[in-house]
N, C-alpha and C. Protein backbone atom coordinates (compact mmCIF):
# COMPACT_ATOMS: atom_id res chain seq x y z
N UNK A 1 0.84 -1.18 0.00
CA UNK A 1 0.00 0.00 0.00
C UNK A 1 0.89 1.25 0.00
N UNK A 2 0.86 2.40 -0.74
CA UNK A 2 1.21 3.77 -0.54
C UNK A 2 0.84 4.37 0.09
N UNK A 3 1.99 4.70 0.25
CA UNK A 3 1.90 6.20 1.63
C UNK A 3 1.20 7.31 1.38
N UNK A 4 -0.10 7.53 1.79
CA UNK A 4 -0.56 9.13 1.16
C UNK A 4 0.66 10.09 1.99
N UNK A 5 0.79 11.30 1.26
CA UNK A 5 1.12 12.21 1.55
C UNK A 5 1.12 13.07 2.91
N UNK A 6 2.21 13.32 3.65
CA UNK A 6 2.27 13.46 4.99
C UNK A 6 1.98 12.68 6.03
N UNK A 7 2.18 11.80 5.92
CA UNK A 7 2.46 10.29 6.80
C UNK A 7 4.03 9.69 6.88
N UNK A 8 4.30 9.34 7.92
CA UNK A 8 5.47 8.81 7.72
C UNK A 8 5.28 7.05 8.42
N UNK A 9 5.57 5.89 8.02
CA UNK A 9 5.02 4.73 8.48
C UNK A 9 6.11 3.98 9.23
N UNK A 10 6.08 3.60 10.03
CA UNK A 10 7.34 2.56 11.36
C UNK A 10 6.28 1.35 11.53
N UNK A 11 7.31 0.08 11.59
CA UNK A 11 6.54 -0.72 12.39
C UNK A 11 7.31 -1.20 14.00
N UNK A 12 6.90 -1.12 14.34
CA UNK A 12 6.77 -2.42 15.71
C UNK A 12 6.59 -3.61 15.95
N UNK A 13 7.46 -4.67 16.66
CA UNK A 13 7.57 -5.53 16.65
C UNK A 13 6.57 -5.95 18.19
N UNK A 14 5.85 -5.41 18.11
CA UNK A 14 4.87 -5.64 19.61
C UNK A 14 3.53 -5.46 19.01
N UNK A 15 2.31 -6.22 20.09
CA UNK A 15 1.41 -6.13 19.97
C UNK A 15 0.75 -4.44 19.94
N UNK A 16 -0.11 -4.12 20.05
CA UNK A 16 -0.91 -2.54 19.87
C UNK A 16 -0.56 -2.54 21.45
N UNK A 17 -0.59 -3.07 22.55
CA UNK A 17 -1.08 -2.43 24.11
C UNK A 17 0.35 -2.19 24.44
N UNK A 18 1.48 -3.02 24.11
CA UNK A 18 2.38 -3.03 24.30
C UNK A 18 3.38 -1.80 23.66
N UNK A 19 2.89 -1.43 22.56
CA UNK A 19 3.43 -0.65 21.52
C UNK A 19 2.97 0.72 21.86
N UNK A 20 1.54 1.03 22.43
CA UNK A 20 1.38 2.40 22.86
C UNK A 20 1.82 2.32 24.14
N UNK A 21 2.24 1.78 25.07
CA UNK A 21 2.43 1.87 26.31
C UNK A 21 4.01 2.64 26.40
N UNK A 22 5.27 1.72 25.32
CA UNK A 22 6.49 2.46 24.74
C UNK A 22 5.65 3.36 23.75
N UNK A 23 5.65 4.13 23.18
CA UNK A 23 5.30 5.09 22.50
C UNK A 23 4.91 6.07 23.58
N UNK A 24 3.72 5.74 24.40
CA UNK A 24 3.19 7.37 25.43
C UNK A 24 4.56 7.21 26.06
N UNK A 25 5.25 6.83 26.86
CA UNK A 25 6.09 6.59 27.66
C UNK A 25 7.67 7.67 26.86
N UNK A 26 7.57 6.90 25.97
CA UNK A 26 8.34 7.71 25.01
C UNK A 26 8.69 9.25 24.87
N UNK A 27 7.39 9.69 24.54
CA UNK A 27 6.57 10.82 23.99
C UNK A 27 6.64 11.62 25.32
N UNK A 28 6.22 11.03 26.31
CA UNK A 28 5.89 11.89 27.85
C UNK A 28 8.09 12.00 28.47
N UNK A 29 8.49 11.23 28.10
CA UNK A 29 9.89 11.39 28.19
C UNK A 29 10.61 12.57 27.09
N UNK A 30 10.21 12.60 26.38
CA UNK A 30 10.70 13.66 25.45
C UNK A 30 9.98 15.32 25.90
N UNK A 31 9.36 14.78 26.36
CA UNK A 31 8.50 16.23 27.41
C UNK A 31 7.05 16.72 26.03
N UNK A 32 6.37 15.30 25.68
CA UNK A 32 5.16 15.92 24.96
C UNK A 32 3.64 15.78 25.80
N UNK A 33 2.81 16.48 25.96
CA UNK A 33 1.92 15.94 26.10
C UNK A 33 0.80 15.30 25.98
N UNK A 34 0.15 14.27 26.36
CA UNK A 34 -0.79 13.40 25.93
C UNK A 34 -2.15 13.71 26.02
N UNK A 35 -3.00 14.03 24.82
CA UNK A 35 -3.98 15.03 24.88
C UNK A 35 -5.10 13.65 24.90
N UNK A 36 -5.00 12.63 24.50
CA UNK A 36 -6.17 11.28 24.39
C UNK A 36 -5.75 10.42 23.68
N UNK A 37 -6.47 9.46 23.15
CA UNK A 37 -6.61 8.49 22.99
C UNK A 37 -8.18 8.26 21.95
N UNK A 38 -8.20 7.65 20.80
CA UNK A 38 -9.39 7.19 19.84
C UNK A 38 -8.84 5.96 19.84
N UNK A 39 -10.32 4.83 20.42
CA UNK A 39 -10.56 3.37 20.34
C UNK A 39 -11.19 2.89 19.08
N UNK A 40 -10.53 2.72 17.89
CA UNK A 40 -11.60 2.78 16.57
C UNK A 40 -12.48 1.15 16.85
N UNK A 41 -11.51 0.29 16.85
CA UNK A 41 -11.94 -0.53 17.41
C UNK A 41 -13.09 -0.80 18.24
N UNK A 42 -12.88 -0.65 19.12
CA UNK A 42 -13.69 -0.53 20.42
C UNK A 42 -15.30 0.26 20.18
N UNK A 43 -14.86 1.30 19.18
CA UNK A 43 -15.99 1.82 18.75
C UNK A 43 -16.93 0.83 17.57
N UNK A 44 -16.34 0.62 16.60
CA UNK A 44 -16.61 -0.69 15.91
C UNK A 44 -17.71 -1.77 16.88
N UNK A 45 -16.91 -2.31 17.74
CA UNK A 45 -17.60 -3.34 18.36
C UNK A 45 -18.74 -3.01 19.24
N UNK A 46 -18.84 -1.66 19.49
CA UNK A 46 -20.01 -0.85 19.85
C UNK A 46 -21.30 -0.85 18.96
N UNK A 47 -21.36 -0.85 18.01
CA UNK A 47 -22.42 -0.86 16.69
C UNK A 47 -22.09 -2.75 15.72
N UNK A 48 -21.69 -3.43 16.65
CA UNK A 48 -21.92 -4.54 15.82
C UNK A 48 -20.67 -5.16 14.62
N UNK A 49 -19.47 -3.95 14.61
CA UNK A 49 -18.57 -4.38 13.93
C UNK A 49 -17.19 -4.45 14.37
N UNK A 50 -15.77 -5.16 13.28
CA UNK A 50 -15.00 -5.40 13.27
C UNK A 50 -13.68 -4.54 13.00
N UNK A 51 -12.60 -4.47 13.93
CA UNK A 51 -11.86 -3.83 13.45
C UNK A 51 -10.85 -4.62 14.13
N UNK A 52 -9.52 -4.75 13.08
CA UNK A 52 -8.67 -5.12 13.91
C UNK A 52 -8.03 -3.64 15.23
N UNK A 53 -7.31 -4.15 16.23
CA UNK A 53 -6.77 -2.96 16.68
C UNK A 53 -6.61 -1.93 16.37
N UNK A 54 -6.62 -0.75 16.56
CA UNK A 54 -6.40 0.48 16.02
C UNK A 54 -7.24 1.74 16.60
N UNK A 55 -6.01 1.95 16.93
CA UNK A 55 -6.21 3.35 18.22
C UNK A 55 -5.43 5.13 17.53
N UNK A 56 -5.86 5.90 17.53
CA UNK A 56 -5.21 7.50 17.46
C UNK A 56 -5.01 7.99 18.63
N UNK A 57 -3.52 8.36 18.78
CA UNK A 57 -3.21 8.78 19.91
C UNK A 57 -3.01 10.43 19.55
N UNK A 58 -3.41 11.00 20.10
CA UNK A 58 -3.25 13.01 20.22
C UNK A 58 -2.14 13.40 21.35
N UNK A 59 -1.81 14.03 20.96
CA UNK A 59 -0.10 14.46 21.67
C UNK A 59 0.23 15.89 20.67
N UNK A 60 1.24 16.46 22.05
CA UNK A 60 2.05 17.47 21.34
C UNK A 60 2.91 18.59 22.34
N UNK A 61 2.91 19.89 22.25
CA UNK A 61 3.13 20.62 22.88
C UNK A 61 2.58 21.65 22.77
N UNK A 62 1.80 22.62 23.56
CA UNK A 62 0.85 23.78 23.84
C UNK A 62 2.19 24.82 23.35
N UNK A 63 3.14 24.96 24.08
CA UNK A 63 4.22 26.01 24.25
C UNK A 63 4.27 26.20 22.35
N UNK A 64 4.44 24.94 21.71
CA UNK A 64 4.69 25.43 19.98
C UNK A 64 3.27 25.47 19.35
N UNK A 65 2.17 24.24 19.49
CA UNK A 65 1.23 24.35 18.88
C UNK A 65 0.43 25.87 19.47
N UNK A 66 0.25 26.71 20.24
CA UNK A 66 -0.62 27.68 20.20
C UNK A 66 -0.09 28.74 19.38
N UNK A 67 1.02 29.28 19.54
CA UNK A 67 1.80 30.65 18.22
C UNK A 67 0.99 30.29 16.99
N UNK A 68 1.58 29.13 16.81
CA UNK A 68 0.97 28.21 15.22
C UNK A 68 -0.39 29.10 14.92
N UNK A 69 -1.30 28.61 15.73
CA UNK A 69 -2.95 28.44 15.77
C UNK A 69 -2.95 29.76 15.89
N UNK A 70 -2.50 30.57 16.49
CA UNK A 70 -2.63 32.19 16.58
C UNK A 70 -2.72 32.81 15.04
N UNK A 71 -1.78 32.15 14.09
CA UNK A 71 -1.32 32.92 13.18
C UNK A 71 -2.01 32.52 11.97
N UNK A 72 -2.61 30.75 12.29
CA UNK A 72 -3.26 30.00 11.14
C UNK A 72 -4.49 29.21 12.14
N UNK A 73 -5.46 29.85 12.70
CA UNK A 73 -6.43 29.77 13.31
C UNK A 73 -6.88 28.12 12.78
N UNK A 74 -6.72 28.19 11.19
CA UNK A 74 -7.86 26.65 11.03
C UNK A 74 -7.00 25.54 11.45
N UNK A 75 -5.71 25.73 11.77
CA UNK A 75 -4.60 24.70 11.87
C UNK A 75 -4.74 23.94 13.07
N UNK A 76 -6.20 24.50 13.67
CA UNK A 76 -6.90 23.89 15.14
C UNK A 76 -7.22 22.49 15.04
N UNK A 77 -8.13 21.96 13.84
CA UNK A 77 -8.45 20.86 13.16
C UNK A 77 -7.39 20.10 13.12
N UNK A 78 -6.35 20.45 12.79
CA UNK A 78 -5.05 19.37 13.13
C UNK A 78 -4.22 19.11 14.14
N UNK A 79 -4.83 19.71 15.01
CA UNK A 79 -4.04 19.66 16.09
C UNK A 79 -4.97 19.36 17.24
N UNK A 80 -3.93 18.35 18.48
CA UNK A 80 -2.99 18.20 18.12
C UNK A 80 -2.53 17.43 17.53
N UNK A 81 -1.43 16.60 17.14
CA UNK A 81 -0.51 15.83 16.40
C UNK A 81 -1.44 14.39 16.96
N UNK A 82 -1.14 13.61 15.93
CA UNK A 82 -1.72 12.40 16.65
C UNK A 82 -0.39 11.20 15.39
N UNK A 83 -0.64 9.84 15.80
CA UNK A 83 0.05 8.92 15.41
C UNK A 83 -1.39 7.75 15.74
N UNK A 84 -0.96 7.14 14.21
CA UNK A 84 -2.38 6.01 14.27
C UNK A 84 -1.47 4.47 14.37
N UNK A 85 -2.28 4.07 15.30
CA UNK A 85 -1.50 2.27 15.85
C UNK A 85 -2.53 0.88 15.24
N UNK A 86 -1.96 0.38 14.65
CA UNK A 86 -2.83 -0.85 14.05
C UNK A 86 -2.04 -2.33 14.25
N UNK A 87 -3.01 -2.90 15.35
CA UNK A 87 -2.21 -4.16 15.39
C UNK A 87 -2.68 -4.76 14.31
N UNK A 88 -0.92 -5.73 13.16
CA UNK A 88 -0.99 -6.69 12.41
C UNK A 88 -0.61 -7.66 12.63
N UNK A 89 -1.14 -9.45 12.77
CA UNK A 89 0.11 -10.06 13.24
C UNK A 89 0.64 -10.07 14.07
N UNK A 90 0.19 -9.87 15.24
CA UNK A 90 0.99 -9.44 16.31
C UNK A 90 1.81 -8.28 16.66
N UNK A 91 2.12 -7.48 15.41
CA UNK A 91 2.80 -6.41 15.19
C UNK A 91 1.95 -4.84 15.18
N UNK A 92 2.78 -4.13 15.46
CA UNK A 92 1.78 -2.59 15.39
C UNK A 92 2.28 -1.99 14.18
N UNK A 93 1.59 -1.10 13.11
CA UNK A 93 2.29 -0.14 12.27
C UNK A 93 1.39 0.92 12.93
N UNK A 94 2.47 2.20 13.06
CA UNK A 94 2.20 3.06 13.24
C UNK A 94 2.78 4.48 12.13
N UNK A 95 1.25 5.23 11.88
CA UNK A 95 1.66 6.22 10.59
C UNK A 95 1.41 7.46 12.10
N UNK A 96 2.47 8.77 11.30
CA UNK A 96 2.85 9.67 12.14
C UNK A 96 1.84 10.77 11.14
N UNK A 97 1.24 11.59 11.30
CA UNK A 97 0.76 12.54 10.55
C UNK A 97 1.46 13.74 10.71
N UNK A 98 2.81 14.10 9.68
CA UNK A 98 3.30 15.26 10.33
C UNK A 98 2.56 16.64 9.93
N UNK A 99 3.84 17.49 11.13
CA UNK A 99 2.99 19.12 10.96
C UNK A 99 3.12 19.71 10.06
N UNK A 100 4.69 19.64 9.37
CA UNK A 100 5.40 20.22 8.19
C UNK A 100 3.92 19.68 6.98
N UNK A 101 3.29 19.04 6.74
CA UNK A 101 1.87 18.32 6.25
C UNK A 101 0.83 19.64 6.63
N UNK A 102 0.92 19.51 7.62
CA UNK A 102 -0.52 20.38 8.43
C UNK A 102 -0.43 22.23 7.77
N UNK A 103 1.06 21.91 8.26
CA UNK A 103 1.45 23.76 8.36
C UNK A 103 1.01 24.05 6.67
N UNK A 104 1.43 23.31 6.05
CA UNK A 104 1.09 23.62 4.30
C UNK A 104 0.19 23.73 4.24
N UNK A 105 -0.96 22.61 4.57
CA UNK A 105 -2.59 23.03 4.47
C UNK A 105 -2.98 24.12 4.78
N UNK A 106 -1.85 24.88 5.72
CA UNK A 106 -3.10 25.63 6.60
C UNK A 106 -2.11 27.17 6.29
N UNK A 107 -1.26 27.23 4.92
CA UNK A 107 -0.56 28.10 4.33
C UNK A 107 0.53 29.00 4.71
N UNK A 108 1.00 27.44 6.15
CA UNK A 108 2.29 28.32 6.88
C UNK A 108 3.45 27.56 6.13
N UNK A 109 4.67 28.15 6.58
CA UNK A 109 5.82 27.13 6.30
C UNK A 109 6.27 26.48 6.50
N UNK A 110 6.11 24.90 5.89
CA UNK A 110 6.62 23.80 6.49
C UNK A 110 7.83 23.45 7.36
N UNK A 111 8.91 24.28 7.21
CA UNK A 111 9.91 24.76 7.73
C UNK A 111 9.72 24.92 8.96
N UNK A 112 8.94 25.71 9.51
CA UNK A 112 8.91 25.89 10.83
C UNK A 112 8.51 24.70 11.70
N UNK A 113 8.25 23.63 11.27
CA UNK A 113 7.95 22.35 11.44
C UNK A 113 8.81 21.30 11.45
N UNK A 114 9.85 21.82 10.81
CA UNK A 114 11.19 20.58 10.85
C UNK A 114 11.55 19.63 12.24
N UNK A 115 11.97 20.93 12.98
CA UNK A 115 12.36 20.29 14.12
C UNK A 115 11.07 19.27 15.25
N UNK A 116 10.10 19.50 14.91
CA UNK A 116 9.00 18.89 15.49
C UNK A 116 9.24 17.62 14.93
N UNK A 117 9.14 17.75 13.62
CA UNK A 117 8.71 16.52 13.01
C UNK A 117 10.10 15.47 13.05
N UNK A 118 11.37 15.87 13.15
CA UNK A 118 12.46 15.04 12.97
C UNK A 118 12.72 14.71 14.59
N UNK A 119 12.19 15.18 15.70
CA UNK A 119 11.99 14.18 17.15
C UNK A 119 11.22 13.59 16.63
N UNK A 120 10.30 13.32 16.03
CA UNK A 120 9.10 12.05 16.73
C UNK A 120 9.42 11.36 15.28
N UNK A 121 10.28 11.73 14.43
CA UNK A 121 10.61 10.63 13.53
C UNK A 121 11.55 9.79 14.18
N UNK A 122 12.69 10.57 14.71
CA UNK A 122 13.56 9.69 15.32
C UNK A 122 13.18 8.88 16.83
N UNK A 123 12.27 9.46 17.36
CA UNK A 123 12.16 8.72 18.63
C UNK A 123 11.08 7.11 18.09
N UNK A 124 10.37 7.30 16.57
CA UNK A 124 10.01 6.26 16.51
C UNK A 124 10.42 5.24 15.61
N UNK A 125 11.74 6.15 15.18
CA UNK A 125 12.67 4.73 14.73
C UNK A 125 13.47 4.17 15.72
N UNK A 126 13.64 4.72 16.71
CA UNK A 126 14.52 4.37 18.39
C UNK A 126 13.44 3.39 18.59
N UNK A 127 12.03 3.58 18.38
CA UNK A 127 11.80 2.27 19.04
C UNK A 127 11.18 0.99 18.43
N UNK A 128 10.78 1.41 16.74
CA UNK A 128 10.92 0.76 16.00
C UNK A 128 11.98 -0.78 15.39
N UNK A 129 13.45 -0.08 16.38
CA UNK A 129 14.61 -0.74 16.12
C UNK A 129 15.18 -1.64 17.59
N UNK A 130 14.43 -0.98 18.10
CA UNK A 130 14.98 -1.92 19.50
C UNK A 130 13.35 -3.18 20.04
């Protein structure tokens, strides 16, 4: 399958409970914060249907995401940052939705987004690899 545009994809060698548990843990170590949690799943089996695992986690930082939103008000809708977890196989893939993505939609400069987006690329190939 292809990558749509502004996604970046890692897998994990762990189940989904196991895989967000390192991931928040992660994320709250790097000093982000954890805004929720979407059970797609869980919602699924609420109305009668199937999903394998698969949860959206919302995270970020207030201190960078509010300037943002000051300057590109609709850039609210994307925020905050979230990362989607799908157990396969025993395994999780997780797609990152970056901001440098968001900031374009919302007619800022992706640029100002670099450094956001290259922590949580690297912290999820750190755990992608171990």
């Amino acid at each position: 399958m292809e990558t749509p545009p502004g996604l970046l994809r890692f897998v994990l060698n762990d189940p989904l409970e196991v895989a967000q548990e390192r991931i928040e843990a992660a994320l709250q170590a790097a000093g982000f914060r954890l805004f929720g949690v979407i059970d797609h799943a869980q919602a699924a089996a609420e109305v009668g249907l199937t999903l394998p695992p698969t949860r959206v986690l919302f995270f970020g930082q207030p201190k960078g995401g509010t300037p943002l939103m000051e300057v590109a008000p609709t850039l609210a809708i994307d925020l905050p940052s979230r990362l989607l977890l799908r157990e396969t196989e025993g395994r999780t893939e997780v797609a990152f939705s970056t901001l440098s993505y968001a900031l374009q939609r919302h007619g800022l400069e992706k640029e100002r987004a670099a450094s956001f987006d290259q922590r949580i690329q690297d912290l999820l190939t750190q755990l992608s690899q171990s």
